[in-house]
Protein backbone atom coordinates (compact mmCIF):
# COMPACT_ATOMS: atom_id res chain seq x y z
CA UNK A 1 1.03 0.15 20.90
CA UNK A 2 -0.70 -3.21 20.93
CA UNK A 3 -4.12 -2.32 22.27
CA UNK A 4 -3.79 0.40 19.54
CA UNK A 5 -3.12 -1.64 17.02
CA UNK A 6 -6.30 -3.85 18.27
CA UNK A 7 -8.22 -1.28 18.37
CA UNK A 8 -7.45 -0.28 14.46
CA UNK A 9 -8.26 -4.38 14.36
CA UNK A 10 -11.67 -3.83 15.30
CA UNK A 11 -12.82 -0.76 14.02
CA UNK A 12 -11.44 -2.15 10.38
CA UNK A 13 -13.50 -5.38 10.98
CA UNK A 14 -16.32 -3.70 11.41
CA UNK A 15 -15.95 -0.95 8.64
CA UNK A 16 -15.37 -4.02 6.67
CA UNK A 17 -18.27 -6.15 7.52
CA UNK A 18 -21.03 -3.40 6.98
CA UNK A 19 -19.22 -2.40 3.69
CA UNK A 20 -19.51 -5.96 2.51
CA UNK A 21 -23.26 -5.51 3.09
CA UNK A 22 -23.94 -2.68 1.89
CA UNK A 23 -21.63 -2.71 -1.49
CA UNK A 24 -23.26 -5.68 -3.07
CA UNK A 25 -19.58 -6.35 -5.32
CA UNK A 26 -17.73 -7.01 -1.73
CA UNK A 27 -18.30 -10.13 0.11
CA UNK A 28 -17.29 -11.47 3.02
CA UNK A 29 -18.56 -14.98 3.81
CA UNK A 30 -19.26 -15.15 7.61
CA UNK A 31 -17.08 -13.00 10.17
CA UNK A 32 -14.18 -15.09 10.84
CA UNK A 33 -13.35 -13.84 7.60
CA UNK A 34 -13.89 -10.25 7.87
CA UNK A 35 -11.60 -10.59 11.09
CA UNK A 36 -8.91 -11.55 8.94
CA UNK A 37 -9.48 -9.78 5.56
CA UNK A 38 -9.27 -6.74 8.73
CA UNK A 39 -5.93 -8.56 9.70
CA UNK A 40 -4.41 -8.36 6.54
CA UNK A 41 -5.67 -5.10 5.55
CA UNK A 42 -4.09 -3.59 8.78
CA UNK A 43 -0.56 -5.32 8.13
CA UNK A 44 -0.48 -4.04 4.44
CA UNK A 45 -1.02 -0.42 5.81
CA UNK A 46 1.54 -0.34 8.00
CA UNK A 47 3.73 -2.06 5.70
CA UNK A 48 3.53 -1.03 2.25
CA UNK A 49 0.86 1.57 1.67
CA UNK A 50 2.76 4.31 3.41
CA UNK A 51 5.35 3.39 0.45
CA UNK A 52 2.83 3.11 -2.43
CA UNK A 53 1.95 7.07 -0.97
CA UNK A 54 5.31 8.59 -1.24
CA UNK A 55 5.96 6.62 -4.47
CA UNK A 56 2.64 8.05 -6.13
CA UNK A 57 3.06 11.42 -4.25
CA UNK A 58 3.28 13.23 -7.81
CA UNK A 59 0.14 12.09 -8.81
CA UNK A 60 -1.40 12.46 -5.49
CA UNK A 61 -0.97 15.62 -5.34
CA UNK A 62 -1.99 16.40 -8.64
CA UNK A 63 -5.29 15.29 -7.86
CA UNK A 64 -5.79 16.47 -4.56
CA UNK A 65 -5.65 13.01 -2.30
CA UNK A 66 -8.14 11.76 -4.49
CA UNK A 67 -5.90 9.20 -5.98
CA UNK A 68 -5.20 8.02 -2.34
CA UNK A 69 -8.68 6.06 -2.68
CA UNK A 70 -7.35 4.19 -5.52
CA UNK A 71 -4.17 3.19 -3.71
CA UNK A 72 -6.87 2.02 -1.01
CA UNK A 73 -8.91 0.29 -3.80
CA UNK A 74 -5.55 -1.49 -4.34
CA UNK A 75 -4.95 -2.43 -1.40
CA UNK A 76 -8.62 -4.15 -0.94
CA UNK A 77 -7.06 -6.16 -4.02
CA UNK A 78 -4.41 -7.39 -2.46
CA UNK A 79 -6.15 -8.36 0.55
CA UNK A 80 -8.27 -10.77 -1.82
CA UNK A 81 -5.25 -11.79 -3.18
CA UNK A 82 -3.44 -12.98 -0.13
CA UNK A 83 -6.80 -14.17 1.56
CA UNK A 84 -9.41 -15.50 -1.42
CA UNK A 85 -11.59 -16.75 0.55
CA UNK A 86 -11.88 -14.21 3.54
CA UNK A 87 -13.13 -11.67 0.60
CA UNK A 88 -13.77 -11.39 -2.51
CA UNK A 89 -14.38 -8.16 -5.20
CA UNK A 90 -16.09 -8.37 -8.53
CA UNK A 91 -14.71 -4.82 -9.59
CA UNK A 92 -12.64 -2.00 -9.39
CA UNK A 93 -15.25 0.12 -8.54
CA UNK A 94 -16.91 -2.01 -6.12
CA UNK A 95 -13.41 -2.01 -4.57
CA UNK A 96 -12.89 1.73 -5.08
CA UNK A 97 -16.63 2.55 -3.13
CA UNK A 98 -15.66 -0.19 -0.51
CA UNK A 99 -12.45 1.73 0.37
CA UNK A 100 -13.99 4.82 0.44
CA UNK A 101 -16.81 3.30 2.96
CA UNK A 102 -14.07 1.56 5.19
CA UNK A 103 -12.04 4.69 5.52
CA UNK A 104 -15.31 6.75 6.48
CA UNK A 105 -16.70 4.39 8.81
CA UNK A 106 -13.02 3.35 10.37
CA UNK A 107 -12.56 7.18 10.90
CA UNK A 108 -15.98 7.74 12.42
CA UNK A 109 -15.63 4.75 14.59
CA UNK A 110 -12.00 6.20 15.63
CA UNK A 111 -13.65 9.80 16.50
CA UNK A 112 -16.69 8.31 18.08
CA UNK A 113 -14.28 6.66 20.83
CA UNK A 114 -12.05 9.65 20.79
CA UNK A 115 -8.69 7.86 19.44
C-alpha cells in the first residue's frame, strides 16, 4: 500500500511539473515544490474528493463526469491554499486545463508502467 501510494507520489509530481510548464496560469517555483503541491494533492484525494463526488453525484451525472474536472479544478485550489508557495493559479480555467492535464498525464504514466 505504501509503495503504491509512492508511486501515485511520483507520477502526480511529474503530471504536475510539466503541467506547470506547459499551462502558463500554473506555477510551480522549483521542484521541491511540485513534490509537495503532489503531496498535498494526493492526501486531499484520498481524503475528501471521494466525498465532494458522492455529494455532487446529481450533478455529475447530469453532465456526464464532466463536472468531475471541476471538482479536480477545486481541488488544485485548495492545494494553493494549504501550500501558497509550492503553487500558485491565476484562474479557474488555468486550474480547470491543469486538472485536466494532470489527470491525463497521471493516467498515462500509470498505464505506461502497467499499475
Amino acid at each position: 500500500m505504501a509503495r503504491r501510494f509512492l508511486v501515485r507520489w511520483v507520477f502526480n509530481s511529474i503530471a504536475i511539473f510539466l503541467t506547470t510548464r506547459i499551462i502558463g496560469g500554473l506555477q510551480a517555483p522549483d521542484i521541491i515544490a511540485v513534490i509537495l503541491a503532489a503531496l498535498v494533492l494526493g492526501l486531499l484525494n484520498a481524503s475528501i474528493r471521494w466525498l465532494l463526488l458522492i455529494v455532487t453525484l446529481p450533478i455529475n451525472i447530469l453532465s456526464l463526469g464532466i463536472f468531475t474536472l471541476v471538482i479536480n479544478a477545486f481541488m488544485l485550489y485548495v492545494v494553493s491554499w494549504i501550500v501558497p508557495q509550492a503553487l500558485q493559479i491565476t484562474s479557474f480555467w488555468a486550474a480547470f486545463w491543469g486538472a485536466l492535464l494532470i489527470a491525463i498525464i497521471s493516467a498515462g504514466l500509470s498505464r505506461f508502467a502497467g499499475r
